[in-house]
N, C-alpha and C. Protein backbone atom coordinates (compact mmCIF):
# COMPACT_ATOMS: atom_id res chain seq x y z
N UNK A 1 89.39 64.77 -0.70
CA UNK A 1 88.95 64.68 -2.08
C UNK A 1 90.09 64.29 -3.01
N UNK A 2 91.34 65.06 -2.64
CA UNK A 2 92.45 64.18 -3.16
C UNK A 2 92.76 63.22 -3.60
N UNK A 3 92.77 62.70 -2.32
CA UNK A 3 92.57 61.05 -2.37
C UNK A 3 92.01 60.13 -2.83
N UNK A 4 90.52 60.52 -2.87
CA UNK A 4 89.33 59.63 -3.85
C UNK A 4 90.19 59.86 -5.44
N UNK A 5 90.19 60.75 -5.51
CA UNK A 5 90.63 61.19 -7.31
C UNK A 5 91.56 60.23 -7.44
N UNK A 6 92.87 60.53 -6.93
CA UNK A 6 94.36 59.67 -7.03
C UNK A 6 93.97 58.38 -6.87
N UNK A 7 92.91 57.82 -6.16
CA UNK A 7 92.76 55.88 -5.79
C UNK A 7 91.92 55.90 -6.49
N UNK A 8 90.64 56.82 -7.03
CA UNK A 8 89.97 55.90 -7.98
C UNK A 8 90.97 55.83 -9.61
N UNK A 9 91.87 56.71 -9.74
CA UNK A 9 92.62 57.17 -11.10
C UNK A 9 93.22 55.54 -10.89
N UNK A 10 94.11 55.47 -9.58
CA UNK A 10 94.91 54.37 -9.68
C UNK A 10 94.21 53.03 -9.98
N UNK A 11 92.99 52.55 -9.16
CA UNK A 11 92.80 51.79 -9.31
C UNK A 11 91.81 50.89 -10.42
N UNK A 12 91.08 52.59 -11.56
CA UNK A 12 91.05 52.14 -12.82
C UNK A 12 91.74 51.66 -13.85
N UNK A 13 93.56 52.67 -13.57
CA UNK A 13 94.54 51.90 -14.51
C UNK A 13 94.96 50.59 -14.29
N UNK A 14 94.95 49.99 -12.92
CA UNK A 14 95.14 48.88 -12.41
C UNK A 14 94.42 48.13 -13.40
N UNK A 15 92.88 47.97 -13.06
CA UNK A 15 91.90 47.64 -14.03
C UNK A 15 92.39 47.14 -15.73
N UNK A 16 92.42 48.67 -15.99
CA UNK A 16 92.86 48.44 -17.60
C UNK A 16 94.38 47.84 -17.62
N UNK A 17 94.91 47.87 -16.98
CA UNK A 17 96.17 47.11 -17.16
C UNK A 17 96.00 45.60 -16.88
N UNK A 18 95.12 45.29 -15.89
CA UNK A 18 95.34 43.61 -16.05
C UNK A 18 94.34 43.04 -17.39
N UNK A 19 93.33 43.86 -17.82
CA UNK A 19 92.80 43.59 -18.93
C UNK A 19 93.81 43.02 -19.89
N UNK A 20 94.80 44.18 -20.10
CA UNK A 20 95.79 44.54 -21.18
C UNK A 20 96.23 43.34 -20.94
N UNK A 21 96.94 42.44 -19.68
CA UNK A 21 97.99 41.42 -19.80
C UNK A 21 97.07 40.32 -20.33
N UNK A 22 95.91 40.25 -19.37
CA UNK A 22 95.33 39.08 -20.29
C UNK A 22 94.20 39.04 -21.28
N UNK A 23 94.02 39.84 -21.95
CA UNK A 23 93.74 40.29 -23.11
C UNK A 23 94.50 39.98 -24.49
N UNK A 24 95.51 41.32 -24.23
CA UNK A 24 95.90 41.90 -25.22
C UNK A 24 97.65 41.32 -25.52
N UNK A 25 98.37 41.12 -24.11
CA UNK A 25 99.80 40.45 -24.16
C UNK A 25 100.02 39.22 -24.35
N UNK A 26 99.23 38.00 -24.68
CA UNK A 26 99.60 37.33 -24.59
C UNK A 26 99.71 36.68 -26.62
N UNK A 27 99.27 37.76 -27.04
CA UNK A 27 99.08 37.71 -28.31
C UNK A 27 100.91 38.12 -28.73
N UNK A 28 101.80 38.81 -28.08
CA UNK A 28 103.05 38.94 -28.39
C UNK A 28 103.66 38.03 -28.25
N UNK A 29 103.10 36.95 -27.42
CA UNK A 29 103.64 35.93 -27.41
C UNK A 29 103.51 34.71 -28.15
N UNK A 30 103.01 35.09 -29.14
CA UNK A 30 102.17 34.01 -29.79
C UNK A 30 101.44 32.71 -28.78
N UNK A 31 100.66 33.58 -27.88
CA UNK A 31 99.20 33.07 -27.33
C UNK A 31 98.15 33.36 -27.47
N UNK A 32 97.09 32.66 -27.73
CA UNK A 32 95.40 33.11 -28.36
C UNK A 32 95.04 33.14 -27.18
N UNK A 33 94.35 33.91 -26.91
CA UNK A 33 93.20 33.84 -25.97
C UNK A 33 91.76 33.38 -26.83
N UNK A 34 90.82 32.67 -26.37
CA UNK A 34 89.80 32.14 -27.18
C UNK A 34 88.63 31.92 -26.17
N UNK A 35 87.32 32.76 -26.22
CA UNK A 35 86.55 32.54 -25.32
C UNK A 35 85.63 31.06 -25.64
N UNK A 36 85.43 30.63 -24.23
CA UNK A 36 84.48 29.12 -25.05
C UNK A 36 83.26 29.12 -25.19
N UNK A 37 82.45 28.77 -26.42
CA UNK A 37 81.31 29.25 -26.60
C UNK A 37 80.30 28.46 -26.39
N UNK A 38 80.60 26.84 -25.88
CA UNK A 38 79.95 25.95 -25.50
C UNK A 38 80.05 25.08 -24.52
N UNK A 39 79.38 24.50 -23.99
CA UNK A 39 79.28 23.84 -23.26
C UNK A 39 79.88 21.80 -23.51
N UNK A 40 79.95 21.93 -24.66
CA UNK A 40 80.93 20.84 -25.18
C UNK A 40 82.17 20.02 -24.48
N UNK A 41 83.30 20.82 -23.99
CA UNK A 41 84.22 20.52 -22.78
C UNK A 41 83.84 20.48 -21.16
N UNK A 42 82.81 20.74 -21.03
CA UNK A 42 82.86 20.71 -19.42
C UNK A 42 83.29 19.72 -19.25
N UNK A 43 83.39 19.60 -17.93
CA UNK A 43 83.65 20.70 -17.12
C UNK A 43 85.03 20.89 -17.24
N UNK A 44 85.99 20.75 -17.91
CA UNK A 44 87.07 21.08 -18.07
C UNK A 44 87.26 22.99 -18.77
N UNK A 45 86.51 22.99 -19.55
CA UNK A 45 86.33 24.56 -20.32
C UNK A 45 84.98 24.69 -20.17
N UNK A 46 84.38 25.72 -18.95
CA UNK A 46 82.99 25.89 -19.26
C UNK A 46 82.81 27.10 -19.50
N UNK A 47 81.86 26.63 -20.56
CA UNK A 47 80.92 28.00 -21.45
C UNK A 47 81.54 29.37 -20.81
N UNK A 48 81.94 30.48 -21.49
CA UNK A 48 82.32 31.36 -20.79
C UNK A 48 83.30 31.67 -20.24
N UNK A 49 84.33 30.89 -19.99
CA UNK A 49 85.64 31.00 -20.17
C UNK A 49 86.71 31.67 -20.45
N UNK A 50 87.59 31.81 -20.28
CA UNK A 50 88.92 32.08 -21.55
C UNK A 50 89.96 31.07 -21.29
N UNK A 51 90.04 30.21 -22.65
CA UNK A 51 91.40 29.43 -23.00
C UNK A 51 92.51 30.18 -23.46
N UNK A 52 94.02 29.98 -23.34
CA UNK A 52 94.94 30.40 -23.85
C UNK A 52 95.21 29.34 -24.49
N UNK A 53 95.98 29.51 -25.66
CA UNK A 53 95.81 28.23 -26.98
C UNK A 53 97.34 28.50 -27.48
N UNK A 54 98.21 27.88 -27.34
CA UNK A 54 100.11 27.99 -27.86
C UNK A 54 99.42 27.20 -29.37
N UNK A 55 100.22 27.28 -30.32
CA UNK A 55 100.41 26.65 -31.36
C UNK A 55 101.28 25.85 -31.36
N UNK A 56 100.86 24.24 -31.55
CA UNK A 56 101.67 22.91 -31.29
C UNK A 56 101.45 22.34 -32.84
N UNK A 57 102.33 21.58 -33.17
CA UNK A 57 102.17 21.29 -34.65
C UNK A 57 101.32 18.87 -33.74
N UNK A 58 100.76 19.06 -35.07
CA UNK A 58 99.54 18.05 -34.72
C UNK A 58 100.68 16.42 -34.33
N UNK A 59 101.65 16.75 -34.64
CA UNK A 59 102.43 15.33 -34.27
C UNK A 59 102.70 15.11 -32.76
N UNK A 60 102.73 16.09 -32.10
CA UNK A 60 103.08 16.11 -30.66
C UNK A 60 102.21 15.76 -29.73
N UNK A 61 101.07 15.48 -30.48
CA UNK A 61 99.78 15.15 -29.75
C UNK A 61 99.15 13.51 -29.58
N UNK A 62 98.98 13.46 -28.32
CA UNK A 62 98.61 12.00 -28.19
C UNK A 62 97.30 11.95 -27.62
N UNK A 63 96.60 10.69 -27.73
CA UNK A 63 95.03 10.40 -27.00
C UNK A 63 94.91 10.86 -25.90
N UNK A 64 93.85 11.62 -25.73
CA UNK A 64 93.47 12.49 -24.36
C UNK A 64 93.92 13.86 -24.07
N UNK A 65 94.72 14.10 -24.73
CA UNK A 65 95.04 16.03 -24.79
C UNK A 65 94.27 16.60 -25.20
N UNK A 66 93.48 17.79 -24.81
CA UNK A 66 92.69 18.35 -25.47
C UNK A 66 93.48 19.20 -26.81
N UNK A 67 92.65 19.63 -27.81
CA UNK A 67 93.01 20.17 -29.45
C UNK A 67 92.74 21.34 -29.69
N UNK A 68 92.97 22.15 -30.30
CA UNK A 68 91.77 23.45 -30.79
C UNK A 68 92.09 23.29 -32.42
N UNK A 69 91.22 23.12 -32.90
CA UNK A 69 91.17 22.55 -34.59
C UNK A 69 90.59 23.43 -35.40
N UNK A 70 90.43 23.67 -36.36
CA UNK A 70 89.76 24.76 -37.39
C UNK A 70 88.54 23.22 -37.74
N UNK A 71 87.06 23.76 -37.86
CA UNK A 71 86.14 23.21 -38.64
C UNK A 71 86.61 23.00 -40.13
N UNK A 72 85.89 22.03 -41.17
CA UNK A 72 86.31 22.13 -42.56
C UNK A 72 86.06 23.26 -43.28
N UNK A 73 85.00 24.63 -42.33
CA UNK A 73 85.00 25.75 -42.83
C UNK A 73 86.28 26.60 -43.00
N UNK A 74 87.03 26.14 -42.16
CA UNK A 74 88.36 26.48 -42.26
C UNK A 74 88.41 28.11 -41.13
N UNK A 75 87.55 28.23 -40.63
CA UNK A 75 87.29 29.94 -39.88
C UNK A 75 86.81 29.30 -38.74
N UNK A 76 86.20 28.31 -38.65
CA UNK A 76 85.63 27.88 -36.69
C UNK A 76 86.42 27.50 -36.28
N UNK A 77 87.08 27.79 -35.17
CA UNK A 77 88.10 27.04 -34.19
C UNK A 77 87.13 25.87 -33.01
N UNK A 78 87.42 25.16 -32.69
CA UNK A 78 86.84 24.29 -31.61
C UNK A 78 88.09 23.43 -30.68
N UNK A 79 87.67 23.50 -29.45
CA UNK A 79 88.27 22.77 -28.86
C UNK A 79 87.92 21.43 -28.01
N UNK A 80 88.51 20.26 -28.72
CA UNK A 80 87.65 18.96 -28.19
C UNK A 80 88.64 18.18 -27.42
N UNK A 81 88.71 17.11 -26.89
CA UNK A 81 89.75 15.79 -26.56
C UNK A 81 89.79 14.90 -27.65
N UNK A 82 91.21 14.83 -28.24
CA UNK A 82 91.66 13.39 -29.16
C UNK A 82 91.16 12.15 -28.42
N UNK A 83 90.46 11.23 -28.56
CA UNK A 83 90.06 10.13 -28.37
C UNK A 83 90.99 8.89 -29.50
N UNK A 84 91.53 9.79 -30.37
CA UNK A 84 92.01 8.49 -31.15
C UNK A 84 92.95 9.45 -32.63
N UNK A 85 94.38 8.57 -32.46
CA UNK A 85 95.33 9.71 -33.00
C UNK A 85 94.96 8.44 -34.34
N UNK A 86 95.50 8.89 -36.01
CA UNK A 86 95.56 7.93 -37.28
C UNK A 86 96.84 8.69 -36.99
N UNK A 87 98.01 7.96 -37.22
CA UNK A 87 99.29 8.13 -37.49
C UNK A 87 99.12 7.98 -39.19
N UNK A 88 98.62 7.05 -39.88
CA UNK A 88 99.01 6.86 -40.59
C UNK A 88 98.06 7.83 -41.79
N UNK A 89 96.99 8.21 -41.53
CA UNK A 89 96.29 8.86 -42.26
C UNK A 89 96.58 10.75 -41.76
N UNK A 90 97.32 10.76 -40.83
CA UNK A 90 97.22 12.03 -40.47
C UNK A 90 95.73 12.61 -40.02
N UNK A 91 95.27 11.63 -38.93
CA UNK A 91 93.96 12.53 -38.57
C UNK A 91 94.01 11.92 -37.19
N UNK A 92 93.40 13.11 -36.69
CA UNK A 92 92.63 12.96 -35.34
C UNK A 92 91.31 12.56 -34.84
N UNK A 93 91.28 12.29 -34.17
CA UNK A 93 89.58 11.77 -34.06
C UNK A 93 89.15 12.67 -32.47
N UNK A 94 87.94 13.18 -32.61
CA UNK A 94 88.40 13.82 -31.13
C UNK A 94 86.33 13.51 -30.50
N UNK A 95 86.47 14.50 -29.51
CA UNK A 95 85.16 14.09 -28.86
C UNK A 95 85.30 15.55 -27.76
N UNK A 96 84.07 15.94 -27.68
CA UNK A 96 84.17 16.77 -26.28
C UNK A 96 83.49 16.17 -25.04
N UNK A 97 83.89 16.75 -24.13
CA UNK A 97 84.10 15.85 -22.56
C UNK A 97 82.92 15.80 -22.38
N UNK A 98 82.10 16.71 -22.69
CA UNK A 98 80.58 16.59 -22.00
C UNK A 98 79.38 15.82 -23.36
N UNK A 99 80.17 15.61 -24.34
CA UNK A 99 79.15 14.76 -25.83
C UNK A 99 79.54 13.49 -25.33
N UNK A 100 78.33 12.96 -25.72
CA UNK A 100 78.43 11.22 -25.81
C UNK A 100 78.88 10.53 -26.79
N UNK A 101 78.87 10.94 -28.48
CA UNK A 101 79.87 10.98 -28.85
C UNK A 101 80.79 11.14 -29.66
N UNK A 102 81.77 10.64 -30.10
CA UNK A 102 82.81 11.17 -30.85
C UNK A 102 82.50 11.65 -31.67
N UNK A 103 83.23 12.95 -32.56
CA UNK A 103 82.74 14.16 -33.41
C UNK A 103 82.55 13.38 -34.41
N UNK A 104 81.68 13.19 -35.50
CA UNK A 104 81.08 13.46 -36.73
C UNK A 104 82.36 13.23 -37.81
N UNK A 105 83.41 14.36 -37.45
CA UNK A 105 84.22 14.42 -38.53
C UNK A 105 85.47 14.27 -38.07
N UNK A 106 86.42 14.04 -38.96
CA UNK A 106 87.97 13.53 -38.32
C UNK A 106 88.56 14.96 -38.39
N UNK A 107 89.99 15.05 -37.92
CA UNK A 107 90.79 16.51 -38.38
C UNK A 107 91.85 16.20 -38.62
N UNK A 108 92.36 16.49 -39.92
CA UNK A 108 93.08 15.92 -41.05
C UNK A 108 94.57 16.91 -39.63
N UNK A 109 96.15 16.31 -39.67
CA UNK A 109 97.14 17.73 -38.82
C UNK A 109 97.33 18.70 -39.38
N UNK A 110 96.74 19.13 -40.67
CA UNK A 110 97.59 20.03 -41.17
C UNK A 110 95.84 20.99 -40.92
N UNK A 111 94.70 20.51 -40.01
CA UNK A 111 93.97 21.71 -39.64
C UNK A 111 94.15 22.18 -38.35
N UNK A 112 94.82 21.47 -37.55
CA UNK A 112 95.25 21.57 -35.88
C UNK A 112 95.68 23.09 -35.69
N UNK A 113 95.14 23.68 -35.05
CA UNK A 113 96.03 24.94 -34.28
C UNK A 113 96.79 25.20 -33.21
N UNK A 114 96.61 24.13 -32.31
CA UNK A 114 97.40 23.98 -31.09
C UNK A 114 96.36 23.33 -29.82
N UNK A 115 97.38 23.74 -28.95
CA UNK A 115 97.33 23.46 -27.55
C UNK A 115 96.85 24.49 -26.90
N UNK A 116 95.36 23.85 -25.75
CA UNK A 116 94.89 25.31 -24.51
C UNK A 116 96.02 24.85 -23.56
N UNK A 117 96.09 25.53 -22.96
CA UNK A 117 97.38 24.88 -21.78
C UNK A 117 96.62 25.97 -20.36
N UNK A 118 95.75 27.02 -19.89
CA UNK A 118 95.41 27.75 -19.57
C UNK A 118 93.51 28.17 -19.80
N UNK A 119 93.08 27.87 -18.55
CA UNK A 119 91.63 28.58 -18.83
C UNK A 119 91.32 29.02 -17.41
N UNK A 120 90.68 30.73 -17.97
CA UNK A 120 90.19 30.95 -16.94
C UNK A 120 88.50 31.29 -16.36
N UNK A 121 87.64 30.50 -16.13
CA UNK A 121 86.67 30.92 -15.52
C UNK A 121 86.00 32.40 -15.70
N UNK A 122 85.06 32.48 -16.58
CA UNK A 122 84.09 33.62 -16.72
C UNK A 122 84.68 34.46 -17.43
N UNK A 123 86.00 34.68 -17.62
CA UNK A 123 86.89 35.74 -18.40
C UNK A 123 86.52 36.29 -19.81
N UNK A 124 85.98 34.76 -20.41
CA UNK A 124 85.17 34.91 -21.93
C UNK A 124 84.03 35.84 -21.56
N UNK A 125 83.20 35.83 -20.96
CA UNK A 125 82.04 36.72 -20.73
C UNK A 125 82.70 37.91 -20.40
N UNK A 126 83.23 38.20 -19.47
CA UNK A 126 84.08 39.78 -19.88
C UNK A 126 84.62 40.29 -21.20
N UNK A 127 85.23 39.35 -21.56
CA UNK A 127 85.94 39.66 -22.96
C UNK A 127 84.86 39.96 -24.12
N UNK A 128 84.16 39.10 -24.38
CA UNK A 128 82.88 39.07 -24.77
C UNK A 128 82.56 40.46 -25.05
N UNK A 129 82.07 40.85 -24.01
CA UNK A 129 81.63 41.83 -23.48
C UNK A 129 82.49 43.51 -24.46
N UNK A 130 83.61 43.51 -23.61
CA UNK A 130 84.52 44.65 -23.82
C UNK A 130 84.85 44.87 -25.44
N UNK A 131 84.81 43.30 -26.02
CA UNK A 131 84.69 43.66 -27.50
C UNK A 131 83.28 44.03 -28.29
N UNK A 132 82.58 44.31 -27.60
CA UNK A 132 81.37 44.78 -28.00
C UNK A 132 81.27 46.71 -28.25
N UNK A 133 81.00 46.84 -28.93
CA UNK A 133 80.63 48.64 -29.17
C UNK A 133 80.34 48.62 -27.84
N UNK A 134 79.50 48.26 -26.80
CA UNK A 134 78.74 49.08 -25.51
C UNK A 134 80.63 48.98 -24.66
N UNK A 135 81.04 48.10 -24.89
CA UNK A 135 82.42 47.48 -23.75
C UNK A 135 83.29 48.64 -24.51
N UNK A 136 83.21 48.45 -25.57
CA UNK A 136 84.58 49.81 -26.25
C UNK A 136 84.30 51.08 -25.63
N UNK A 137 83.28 51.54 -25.55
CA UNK A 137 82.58 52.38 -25.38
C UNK A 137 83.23 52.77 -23.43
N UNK A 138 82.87 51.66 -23.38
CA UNK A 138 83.29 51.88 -21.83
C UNK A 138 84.37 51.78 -20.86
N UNK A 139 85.60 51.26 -22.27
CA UNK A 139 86.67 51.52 -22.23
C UNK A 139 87.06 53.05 -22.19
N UNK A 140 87.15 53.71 -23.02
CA UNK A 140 87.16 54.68 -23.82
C UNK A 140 86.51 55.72 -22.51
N UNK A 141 85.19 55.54 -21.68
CA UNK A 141 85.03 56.43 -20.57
C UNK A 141 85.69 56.13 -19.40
N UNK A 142 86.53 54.55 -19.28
CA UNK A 142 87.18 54.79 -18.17
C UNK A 142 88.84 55.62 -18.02
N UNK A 143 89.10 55.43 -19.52
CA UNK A 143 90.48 56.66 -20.09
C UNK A 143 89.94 58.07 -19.69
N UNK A 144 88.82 58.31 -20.09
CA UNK A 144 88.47 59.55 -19.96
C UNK A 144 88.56 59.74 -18.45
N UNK A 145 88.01 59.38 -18.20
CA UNK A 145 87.43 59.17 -16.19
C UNK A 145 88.72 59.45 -15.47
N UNK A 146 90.14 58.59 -15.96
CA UNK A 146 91.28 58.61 -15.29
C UNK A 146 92.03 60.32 -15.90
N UNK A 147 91.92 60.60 -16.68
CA UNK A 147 92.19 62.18 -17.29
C UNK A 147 91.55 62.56 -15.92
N UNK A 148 90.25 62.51 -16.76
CA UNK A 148 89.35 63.82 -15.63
C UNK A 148 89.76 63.98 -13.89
N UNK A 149 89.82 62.38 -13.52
CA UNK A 149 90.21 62.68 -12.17
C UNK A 149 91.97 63.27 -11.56
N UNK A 150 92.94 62.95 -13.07
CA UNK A 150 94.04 63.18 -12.57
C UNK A 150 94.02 64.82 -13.09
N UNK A 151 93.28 65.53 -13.79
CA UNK A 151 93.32 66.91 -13.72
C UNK A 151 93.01 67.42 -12.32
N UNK A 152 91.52 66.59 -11.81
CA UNK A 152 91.17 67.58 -10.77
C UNK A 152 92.37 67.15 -9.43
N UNK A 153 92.79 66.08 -9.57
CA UNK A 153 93.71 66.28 -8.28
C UNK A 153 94.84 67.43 -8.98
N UNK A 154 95.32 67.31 -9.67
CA UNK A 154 96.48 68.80 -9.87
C UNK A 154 96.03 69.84 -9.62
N UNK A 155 94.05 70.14 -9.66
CA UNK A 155 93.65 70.97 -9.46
C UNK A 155 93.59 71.48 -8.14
N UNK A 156 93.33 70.51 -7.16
CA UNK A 156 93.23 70.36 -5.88
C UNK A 156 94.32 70.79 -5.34
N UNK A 157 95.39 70.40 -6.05
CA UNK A 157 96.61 70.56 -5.38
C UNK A 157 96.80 71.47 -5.22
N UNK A 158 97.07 72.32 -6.75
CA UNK A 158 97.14 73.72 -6.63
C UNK A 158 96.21 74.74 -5.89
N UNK A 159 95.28 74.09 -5.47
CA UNK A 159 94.22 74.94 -4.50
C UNK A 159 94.51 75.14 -3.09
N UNK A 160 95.31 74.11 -2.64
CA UNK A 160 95.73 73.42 -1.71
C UNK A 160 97.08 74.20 -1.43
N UNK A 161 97.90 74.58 -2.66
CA UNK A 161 99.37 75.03 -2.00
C UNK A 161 98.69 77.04 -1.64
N UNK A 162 98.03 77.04 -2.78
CA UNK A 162 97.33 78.72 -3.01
C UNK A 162 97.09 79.08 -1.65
N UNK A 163 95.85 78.39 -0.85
CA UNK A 163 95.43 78.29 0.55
C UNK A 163 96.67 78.42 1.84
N UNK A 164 97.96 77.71 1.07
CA UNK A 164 98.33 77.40 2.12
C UNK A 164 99.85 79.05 2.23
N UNK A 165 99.45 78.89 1.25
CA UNK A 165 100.82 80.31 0.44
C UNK A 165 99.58 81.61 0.75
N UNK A 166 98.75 81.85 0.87
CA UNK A 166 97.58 83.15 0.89
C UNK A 166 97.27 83.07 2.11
C-alpha cells in the first residue's frame, strides 16, 4: 500500500510539473504559448494545438514564414503565412495554408507579434481545458490527492516501524 501512495504521489507531481514547463515556463522566457482555434493553418497548426510564439519585430520577416498578428481589433491574435512582404508601406499581406485566399486585410509591422517557432499537437485542447473552472478545479484535487496520499504513506510508515518495534 506504500507503494501505490508514494507512485501515485510521484507520478501526479510528474504530471503537474510537465504541465508547469509547458504551460506556465515558457512565459519567463518571453514565450507565448497560444492554443489554435482554427483550422486556417493546417496542416501545419491544427485546430487544437499549442504554438509557442517568440516576439520578432516585423522586419525580420520574409514571404512564407508563418506570423502571429493582432486583428485591427487590436485583442485577436492570428496566425497566418506572409504571402507578400510591402517594404515600403510597412505591411504584410498574409494567407492561411488551408484558405484559398489571401486575408481580406493587410498588417500594418507595427501590429506583428512574432514568430511560432514550436507546435504541439492536441496540447491546446488540454490547455483549453485546465483553464476552465472544471480544469482548475481539478488541478486543485490533484494537489490535494498528492497531500492526502503523502500523509497516508508517513502514516503507513509509522504503522509499519510500531509493528515492527511491538
Amino acid at each position: 500500500m506504500r507503494s501505490f501512495c508514494k507512485g501515485a504521489a510521484i507520478t501526479i507531481c510528474a504530471a503537474l510539473a510537465l504541465l508547469t514547463v509547458f504551460l506556465v515556463l515558457p512565459g519567463l522566457f518571453h514565450i507565448y504559448p497560444m492554443i489554435v482555434q482554427s483550422g486556417s493553418m493546417e496542416p501545419s497548426y491544427p485546430e487544437g494545438s499549442m504554438i509557442y510564439v517568440r516576439k520578432v519585430h516585423a522586419d525580420k520577416f520574409s514571404e512564407g514564414d508563418p506570423v502571429t498578428f493582432y486583428l485591427p481589433d487590436e485583442e485577436t491574435l492570428v496566425t497566418h503565412r506572409i504571402v507578400r512582404v510591402d517594404e515600403e508601406k510597412e505591411e504584410l499581406h498574409t494567407q492561411g495554408d488551408a484558405n484559398a485566399r489571401e486575408d481580406g486585410i493587410v498588417t500594418p509591422f507595427e501590429r506583428v507579434f512574432g514568430a511560432p517557432f514550436l507546435c504541439i499537437p492536441y496540447m491546446g485542447y488540454l490547455a483549453g481545458y485546465l483553464s476552465s473552472a472544471v480544469g482548475k478545479a481539478g488541478i486543485l484535487l490533484l494537489v490535494v490527492a498528492v497531500c492526502i496520499l503523502s500523509w497516508m504513506d508517513g502514516a503507513l510508515l509509522r504503522h509499519e516501524k510500531e509493528l515492527e518495534e511491538g
